[in-house]
Protein backbone atom coordinates (compact mmCIF):
# COMPACT_ATOMS: atom_id res chain seq x y z
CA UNK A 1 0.00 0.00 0.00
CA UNK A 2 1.45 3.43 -1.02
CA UNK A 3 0.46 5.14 2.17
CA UNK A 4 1.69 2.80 4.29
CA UNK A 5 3.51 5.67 6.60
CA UNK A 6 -0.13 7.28 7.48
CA UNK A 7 -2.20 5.91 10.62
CA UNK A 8 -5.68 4.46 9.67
CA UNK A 9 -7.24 7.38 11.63
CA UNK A 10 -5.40 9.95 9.04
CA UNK A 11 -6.85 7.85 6.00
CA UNK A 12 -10.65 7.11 7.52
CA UNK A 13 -10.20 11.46 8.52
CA UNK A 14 -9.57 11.87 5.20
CA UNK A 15 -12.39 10.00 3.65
CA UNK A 16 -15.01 11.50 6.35
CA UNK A 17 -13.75 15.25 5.36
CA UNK A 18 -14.32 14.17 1.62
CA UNK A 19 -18.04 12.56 3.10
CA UNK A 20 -18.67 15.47 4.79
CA UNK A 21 -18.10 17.99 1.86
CA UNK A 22 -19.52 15.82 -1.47
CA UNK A 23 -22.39 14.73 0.32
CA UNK A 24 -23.73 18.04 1.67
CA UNK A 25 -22.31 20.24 -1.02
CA UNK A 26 -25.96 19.87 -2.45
CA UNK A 27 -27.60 21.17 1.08
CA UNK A 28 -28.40 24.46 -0.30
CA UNK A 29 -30.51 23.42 -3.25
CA UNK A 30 -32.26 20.25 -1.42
CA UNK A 31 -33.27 22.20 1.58
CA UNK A 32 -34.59 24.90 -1.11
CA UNK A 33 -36.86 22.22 -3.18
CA UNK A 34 -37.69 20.49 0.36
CA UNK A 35 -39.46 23.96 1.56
CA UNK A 36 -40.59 24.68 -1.86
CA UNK A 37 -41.44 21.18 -3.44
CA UNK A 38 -40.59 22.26 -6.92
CA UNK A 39 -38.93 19.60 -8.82
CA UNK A 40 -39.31 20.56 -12.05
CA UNK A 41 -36.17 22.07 -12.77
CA UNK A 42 -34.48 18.19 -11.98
CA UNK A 43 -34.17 15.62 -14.23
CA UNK A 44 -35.73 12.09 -13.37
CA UNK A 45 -32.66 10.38 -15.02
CA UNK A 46 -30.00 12.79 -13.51
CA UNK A 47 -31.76 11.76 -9.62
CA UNK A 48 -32.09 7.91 -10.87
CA UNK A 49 -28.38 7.86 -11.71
CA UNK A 50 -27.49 9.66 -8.97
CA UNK A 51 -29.10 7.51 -6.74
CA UNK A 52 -27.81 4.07 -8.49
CA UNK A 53 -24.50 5.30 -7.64
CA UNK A 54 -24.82 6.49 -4.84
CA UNK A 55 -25.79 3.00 -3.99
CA UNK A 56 -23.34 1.37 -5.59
CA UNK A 57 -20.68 3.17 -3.39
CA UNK A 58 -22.39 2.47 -0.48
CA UNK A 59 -22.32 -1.09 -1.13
CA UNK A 60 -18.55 -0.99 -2.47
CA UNK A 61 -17.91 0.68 1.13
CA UNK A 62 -19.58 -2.49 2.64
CA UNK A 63 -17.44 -4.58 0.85
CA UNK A 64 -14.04 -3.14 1.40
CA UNK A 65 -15.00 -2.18 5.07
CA UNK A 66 -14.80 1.85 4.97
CA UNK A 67 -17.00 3.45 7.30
CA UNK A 68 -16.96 6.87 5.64
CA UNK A 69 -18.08 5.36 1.90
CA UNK A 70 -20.68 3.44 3.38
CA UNK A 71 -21.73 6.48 5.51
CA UNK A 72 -22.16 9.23 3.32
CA UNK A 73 -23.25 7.44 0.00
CA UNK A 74 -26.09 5.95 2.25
CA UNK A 75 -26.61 9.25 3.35
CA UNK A 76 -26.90 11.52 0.21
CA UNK A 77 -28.98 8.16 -0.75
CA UNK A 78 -31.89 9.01 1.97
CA UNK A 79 -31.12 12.91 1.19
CA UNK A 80 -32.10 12.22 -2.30
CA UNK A 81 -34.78 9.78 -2.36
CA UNK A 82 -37.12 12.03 -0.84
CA UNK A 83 -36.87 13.92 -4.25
CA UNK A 84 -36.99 11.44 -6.37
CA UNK A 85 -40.16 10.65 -4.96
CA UNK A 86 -41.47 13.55 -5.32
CA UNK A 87 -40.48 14.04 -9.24
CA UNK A 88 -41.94 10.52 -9.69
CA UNK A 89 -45.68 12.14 -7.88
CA UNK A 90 -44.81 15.37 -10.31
CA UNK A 91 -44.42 13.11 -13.51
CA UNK A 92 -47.50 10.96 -12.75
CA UNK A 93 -49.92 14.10 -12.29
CA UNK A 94 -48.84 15.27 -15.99
């Protein structure tokens, strides 16, 4: 392993400060179209991939036993599903 000379802690710090900033970089807009419920302006795809991936990494973090993937993927997961939802409601009532 290249980083061999770094503690754990430094590596798992590093992936949580990474978590912390991809996964709530999006706070701003989701806490706008929470109190306004206006999804139009997102794309059902764009969420749906989003999502999928988001998933994906989560279950990659399972596999290879890092607490901060499985963390914040399954977070921005139930940050986005919520959303989702709601474009799905929009698109059926058109």
């Amino acid at each position: 392993m290249p980083f061999d000379g770094f503690a754990f802690d430094a590596v798992e710090l590093l992936g949580t400060a990474a978590g912390v900033l991809t996964t709530f970089s999006a706070a701003p807009q989701l806490l706008t179209t929470y109190r306004s419920r206006d999804v139009r302006s997102f794309d059902l795809r764009f969420m749906l991939m989003l999502f999928t991936g988001l998933s994906l990494w989560g279950m990659y973090g399972l596999i290879i036993g890092s607490a901060s993937i499985v963390v914040f993927n399954f977070i921005g997961c139930a940050l986005w599903l919520p959303l989702i939802l709601l474009k799905l409601r929009e698109k059926a009532g058109s």
